[in-house]
C-alpha atoms as a PDB file:
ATOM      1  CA  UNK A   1     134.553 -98.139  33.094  1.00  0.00           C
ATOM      2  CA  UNK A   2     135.094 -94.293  34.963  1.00  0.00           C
ATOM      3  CA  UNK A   3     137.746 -93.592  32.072  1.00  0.00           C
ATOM      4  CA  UNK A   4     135.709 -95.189  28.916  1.00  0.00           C
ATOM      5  CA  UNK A   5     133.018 -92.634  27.297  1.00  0.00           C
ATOM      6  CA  UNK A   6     131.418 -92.208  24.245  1.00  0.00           C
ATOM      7  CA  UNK A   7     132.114 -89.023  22.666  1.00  0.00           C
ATOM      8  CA  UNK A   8     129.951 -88.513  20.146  1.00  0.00           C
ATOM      9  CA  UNK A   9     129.944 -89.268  16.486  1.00  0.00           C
ATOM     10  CA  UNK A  10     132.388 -88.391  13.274  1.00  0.00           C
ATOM     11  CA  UNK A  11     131.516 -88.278   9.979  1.00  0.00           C
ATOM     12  CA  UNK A  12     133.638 -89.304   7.029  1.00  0.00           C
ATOM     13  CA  UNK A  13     134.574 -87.089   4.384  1.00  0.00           C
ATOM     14  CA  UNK A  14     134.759 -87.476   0.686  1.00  0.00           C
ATOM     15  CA  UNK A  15     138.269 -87.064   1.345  1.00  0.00           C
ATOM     16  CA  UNK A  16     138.302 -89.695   4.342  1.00  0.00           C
ATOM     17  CA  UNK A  17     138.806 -87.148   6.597  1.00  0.00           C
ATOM     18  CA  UNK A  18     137.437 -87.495  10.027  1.00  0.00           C
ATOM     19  CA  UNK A  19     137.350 -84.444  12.019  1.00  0.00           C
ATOM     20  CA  UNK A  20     137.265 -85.787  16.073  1.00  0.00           C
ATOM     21  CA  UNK A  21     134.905 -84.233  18.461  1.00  0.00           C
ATOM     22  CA  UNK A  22     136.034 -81.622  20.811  1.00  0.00           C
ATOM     23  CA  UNK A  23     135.313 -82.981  24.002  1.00  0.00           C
ATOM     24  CA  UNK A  24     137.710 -86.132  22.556  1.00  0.00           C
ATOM     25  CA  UNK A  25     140.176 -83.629  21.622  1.00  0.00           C
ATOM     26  CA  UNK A  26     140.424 -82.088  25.282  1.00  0.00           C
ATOM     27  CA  UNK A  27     139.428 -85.174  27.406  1.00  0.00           C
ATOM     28  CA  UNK A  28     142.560 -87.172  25.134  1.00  0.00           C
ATOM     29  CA  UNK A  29     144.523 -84.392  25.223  1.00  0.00           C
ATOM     30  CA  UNK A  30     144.702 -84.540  21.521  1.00  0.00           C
ATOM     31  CA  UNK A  31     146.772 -81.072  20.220  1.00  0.00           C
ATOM     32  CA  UNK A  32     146.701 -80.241  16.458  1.00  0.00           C
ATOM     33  CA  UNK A  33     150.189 -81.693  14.801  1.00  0.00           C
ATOM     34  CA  UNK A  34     149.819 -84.810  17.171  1.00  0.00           C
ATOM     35  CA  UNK A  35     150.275 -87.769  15.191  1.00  0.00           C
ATOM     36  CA  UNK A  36     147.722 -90.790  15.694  1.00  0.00           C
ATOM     37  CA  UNK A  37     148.187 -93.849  14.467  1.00  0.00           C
ATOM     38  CA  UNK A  38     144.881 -95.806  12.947  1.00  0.00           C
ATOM     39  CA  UNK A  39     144.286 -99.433  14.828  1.00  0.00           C
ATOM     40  CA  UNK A  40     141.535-101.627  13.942  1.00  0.00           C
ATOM     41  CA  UNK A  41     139.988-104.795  13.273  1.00  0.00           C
ATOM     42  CA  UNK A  42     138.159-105.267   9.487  1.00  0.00           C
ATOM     43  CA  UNK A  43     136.877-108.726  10.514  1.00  0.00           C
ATOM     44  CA  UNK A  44     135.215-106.665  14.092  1.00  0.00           C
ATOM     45  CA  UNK A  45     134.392-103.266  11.742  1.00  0.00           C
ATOM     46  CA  UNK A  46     136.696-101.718  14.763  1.00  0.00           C
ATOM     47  CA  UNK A  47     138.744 -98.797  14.027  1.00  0.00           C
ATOM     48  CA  UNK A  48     140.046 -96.299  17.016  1.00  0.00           C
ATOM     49  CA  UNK A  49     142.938 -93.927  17.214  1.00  0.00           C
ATOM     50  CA  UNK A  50     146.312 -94.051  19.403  1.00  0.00           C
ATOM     51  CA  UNK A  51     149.054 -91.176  19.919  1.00  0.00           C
ATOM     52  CA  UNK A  52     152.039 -91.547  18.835  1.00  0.00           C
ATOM     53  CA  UNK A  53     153.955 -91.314  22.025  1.00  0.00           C
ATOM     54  CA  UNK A  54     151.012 -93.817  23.618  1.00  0.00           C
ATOM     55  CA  UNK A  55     152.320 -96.429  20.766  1.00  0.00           C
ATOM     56  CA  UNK A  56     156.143 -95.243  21.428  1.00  0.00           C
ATOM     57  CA  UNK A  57     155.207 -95.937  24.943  1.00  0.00           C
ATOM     58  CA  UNK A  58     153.661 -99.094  24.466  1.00  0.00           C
ATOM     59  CA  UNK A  59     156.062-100.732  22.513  1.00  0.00           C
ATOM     60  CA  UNK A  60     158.849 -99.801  25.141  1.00  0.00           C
ATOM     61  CA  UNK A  61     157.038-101.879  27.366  1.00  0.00           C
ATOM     62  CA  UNK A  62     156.886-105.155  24.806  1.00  0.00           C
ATOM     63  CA  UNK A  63     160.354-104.908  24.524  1.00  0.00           C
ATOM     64  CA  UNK A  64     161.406-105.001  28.294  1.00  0.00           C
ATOM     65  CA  UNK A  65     158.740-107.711  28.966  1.00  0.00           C
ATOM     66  CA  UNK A  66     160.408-109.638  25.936  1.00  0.00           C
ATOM     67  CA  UNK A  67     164.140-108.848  27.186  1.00  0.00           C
ATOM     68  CA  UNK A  68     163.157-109.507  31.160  1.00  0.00           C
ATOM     69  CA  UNK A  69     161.630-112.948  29.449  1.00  0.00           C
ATOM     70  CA  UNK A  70     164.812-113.393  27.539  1.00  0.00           C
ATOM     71  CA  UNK A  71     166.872-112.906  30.972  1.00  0.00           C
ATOM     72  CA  UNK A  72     164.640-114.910  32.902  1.00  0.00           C
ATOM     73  CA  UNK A  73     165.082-117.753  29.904  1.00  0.00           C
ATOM     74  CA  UNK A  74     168.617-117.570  30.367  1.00  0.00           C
ATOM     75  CA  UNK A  75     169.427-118.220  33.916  1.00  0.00           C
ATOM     76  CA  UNK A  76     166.358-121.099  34.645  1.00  0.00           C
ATOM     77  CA  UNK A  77     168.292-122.732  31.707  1.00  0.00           C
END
């Protein structure tokens, strides 16, 4: 739980705007023009934030677990 904190609280705009703390911004290394991608849950009332290259990166790793499956597949065939 060392790397999990509660940074504070945002307010939404009229324009749905949400402006993210500072300490977020430096702690996440979050630089203006990064691109975030919105992830939630509307049956939890979850939302949360991911950068783009933290998506990019995760779905690299989906796809070689899904190709190492596929290889694995293939030989115990």
């Amino acid at each position: 739980m060392e790397d999990k904190k509660l940074f504070g609280t945002a307010t939404v705009g009229a324009k749905g705007q949400v402006v993210i703390p500072a300490e977020a911004r430096e702690a996440l290394d979050i630089k203006p023009g990064d691109k975030l991608y919105v992830i939630g849950s509307h049956h939890k009332k979850v939302v949360g934030f991911i950068k783009e290259d933290q998506l990019a990166e995760l779905v690299s790793k989906f796809v070689n677990m899904g190709e190492t499956f596929s290889e694995f597949l293939e030989k115990h065939k």
